[in-house]
N, C-alpha and C. Protein backbone atom coordinates (compact mmCIF):
# COMPACT_ATOMS: atom_id res chain seq x y z
N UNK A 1 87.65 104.08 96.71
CA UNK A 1 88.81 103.82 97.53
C UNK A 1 89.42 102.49 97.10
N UNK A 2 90.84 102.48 96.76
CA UNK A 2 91.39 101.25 96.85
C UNK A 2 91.45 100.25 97.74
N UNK A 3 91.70 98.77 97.32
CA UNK A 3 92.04 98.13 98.10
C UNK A 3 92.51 96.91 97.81
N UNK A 4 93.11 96.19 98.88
CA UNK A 4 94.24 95.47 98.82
C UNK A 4 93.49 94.14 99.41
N UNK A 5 94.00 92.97 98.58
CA UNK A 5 94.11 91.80 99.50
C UNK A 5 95.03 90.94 99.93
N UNK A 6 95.42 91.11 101.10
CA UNK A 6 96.44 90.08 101.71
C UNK A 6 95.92 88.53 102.03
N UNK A 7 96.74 87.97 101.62
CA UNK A 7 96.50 86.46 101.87
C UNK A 7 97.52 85.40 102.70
N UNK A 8 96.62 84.88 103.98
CA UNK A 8 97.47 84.28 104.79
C UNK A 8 96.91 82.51 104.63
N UNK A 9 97.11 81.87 103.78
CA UNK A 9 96.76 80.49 104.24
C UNK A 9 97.59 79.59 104.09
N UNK A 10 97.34 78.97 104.70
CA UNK A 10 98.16 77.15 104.70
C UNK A 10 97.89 76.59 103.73
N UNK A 11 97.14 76.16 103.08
CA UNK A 11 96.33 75.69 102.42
C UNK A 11 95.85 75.90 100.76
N UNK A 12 96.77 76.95 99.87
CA UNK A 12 96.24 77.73 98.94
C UNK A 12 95.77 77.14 98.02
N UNK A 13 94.37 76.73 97.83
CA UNK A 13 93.90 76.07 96.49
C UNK A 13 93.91 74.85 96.59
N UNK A 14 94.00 74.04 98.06
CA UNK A 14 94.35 72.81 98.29
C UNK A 14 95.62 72.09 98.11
N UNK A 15 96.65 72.62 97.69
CA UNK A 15 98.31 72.30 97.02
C UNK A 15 99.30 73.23 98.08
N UNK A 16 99.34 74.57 98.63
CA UNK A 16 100.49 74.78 98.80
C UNK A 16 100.18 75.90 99.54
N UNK A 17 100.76 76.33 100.70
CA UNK A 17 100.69 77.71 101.65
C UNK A 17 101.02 78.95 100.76
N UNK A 18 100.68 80.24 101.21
CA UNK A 18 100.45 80.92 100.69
C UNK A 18 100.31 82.35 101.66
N UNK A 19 101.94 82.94 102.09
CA UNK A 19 101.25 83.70 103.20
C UNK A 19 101.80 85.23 102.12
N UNK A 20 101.36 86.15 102.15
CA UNK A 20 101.67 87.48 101.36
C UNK A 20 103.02 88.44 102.51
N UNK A 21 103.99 89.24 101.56
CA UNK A 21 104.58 89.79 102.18
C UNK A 21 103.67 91.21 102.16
N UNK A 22 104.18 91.80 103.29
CA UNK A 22 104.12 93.32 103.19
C UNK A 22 104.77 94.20 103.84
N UNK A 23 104.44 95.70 103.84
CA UNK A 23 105.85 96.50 104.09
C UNK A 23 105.03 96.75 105.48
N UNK A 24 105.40 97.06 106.49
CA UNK A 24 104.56 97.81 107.84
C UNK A 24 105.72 98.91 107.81
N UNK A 25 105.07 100.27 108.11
CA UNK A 25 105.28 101.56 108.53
C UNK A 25 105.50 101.73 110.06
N UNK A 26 107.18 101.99 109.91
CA UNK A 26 107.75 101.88 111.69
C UNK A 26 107.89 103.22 111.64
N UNK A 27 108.37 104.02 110.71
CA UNK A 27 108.53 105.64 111.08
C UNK A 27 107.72 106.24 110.20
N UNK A 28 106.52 107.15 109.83
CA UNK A 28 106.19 107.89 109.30
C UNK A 28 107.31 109.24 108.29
N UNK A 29 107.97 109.75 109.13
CA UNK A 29 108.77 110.54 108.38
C UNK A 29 109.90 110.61 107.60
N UNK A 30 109.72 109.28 107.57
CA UNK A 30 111.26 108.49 106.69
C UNK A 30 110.26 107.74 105.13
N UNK A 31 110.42 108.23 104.25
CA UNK A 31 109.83 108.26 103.06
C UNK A 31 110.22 107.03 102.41
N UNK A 32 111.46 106.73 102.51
CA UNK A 32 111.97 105.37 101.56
C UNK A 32 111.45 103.76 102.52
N UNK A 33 111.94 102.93 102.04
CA UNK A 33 112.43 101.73 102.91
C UNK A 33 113.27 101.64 104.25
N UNK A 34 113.70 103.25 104.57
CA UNK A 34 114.13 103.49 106.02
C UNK A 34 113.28 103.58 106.60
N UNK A 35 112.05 104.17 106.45
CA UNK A 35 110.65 104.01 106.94
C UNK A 35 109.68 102.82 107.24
N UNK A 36 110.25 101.98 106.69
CA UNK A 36 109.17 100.49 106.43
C UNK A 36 110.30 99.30 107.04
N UNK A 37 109.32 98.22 106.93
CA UNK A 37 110.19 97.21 107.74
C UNK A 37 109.13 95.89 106.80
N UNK A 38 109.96 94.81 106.52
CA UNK A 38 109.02 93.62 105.27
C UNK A 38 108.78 92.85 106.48
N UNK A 39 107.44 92.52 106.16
CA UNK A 39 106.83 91.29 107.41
C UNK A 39 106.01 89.82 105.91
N UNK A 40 106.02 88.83 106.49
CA UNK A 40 105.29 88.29 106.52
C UNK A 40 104.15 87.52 106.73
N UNK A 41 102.80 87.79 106.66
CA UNK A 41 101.34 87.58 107.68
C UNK A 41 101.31 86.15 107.55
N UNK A 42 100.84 85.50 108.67
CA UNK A 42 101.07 84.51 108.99
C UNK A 42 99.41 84.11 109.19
N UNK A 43 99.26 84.81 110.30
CA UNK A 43 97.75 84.62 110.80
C UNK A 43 97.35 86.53 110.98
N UNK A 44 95.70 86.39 110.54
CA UNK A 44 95.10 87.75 111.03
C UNK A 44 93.89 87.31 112.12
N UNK A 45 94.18 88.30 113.30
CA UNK A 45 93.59 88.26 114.39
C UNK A 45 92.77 89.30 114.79
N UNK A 46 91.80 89.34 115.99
CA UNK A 46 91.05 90.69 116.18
C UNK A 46 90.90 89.99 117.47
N UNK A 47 90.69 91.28 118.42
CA UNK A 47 90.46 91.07 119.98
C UNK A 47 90.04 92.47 119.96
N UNK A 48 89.58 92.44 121.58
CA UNK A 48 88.71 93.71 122.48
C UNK A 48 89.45 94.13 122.85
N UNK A 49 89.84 95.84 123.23
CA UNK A 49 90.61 95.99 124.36
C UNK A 49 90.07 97.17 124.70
N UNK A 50 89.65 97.81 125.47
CA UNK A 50 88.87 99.00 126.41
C UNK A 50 87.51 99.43 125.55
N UNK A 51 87.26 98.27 125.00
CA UNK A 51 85.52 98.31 124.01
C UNK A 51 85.99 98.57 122.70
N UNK A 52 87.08 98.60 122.36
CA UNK A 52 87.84 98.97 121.18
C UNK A 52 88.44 97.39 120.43
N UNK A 53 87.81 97.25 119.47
CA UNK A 53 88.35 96.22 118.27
C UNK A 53 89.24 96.36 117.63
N UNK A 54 90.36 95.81 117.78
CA UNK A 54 91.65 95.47 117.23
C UNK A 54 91.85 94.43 116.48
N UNK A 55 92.49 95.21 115.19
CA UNK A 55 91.88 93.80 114.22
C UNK A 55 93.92 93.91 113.62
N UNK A 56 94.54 92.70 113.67
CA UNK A 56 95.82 92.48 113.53
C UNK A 56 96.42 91.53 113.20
N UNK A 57 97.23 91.80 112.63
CA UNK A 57 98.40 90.37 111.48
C UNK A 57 99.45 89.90 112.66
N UNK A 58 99.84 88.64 112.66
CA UNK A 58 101.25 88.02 113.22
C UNK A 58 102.01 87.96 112.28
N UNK A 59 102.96 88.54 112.37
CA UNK A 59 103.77 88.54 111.01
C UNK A 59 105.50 88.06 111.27
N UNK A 60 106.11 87.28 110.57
CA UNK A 60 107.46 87.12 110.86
C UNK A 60 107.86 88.05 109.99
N UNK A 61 108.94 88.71 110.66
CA UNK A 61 109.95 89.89 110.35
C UNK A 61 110.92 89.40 109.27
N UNK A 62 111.52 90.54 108.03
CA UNK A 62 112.43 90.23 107.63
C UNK A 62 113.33 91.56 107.79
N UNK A 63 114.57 91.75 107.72
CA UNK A 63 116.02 92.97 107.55
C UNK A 63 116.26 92.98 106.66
N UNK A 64 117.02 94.19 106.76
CA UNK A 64 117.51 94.86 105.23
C UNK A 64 118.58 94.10 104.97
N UNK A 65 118.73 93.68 103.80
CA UNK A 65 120.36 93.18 103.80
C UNK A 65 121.41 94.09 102.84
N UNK A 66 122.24 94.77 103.49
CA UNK A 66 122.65 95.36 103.04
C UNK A 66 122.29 97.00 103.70
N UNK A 67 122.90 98.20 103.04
CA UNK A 67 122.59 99.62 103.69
C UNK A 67 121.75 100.32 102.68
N UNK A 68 121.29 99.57 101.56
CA UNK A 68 120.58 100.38 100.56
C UNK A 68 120.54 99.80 99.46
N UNK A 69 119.31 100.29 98.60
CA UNK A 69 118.78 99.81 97.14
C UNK A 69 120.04 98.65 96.74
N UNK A 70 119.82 97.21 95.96
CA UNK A 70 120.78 97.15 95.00
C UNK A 70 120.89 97.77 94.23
N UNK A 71 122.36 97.89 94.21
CA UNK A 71 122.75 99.10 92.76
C UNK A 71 122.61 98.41 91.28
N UNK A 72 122.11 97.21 91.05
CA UNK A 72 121.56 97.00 89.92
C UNK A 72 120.15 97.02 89.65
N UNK A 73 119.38 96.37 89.90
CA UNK A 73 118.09 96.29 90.66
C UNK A 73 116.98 97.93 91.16
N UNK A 74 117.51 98.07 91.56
CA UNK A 74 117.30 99.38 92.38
C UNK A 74 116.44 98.93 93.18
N UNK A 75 116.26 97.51 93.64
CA UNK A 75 114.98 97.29 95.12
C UNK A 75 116.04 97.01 96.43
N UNK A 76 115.70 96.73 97.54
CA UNK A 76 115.93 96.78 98.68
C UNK A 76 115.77 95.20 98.50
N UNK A 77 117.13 94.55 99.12
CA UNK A 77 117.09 92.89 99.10
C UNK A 77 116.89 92.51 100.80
N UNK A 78 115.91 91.65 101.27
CA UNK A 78 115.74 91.65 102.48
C UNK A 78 116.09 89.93 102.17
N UNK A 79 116.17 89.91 103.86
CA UNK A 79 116.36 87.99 104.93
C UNK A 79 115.47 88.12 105.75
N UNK A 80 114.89 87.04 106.33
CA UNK A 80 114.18 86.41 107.30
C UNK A 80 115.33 86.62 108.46
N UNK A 81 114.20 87.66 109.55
CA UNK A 81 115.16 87.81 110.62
C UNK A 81 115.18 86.32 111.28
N UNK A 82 116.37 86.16 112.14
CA UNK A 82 116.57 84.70 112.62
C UNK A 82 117.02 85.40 114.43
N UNK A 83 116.88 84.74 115.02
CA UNK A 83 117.74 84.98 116.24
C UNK A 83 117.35 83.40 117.35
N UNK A 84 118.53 83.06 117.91
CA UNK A 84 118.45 81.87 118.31
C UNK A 84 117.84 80.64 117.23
N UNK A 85 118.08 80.91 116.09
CA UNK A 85 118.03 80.13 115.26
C UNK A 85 116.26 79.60 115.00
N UNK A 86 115.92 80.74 115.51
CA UNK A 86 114.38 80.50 114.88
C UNK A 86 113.45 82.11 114.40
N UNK A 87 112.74 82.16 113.86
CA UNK A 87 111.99 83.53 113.20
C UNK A 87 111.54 84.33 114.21
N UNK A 88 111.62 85.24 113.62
CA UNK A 88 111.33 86.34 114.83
C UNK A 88 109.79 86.91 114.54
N UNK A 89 108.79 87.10 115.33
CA UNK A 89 107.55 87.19 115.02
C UNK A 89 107.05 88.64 115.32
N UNK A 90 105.98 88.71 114.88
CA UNK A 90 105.22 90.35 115.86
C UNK A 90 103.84 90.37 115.60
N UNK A 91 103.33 91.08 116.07
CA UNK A 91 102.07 91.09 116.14
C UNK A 91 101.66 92.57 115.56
N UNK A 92 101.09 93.09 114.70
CA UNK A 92 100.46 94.49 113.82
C UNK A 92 99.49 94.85 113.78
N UNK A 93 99.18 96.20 113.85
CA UNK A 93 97.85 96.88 113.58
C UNK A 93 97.47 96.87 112.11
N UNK A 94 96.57 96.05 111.62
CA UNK A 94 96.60 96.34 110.03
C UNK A 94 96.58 97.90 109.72
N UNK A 95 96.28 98.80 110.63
CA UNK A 95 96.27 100.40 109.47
C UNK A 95 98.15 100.49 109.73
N UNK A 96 99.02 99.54 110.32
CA UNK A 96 100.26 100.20 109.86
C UNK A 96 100.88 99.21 108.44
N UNK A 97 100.26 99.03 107.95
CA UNK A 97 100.64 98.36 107.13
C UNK A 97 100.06 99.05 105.74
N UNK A 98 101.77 99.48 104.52
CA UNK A 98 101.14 100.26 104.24
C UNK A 98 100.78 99.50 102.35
């Protein structure tokens, strides 16, 4: 089985922060980047909740900019969502992250 490492630190190597982007899965049946949404992990967390371990990223959000692929490029150009002039945050299940 594959696997992935995300990296959230302040600290990377003693010189410089270091938090990883990734895509989280908001709709399953939407196949492209209409399906996904870019976060950045900030901190990874785990708590209890009905005897059940929840293990989860804080991630600041970024938007699409634009309605689709650049047409040179062919990737999806995203921004740091902003509102009231500061980042917008969330909290994730790592299995939606894909």
């Amino acid at each position: 089985m594959p696997r992935e490492i995300i990296r959230s630190n302040p600290n990377w190597r003693n010189e410089f922060p270091r938090y990883d982007i990734v895509l989280v899965r908001i709709d399953p049946d939407l196949e492209d980047m209409r399906g996904m949404i870019a976060a950045r992990v900030k901190r990874f967390i785990s708590f209890t909740h009905d005897a059940t371990r929840m293990v989860c990223a804080v991630v600041e959000w970024f938007v699409p900019y634009g309605d689709g692929p650049d047409p040179i490029t062919g990737m999806w150009i995203v921004k740091l969502e902003i509102k009231h002039g500061k980042r917008v945050i969330g909290i994730v299940h790592l299995d939606c992250i894909s």
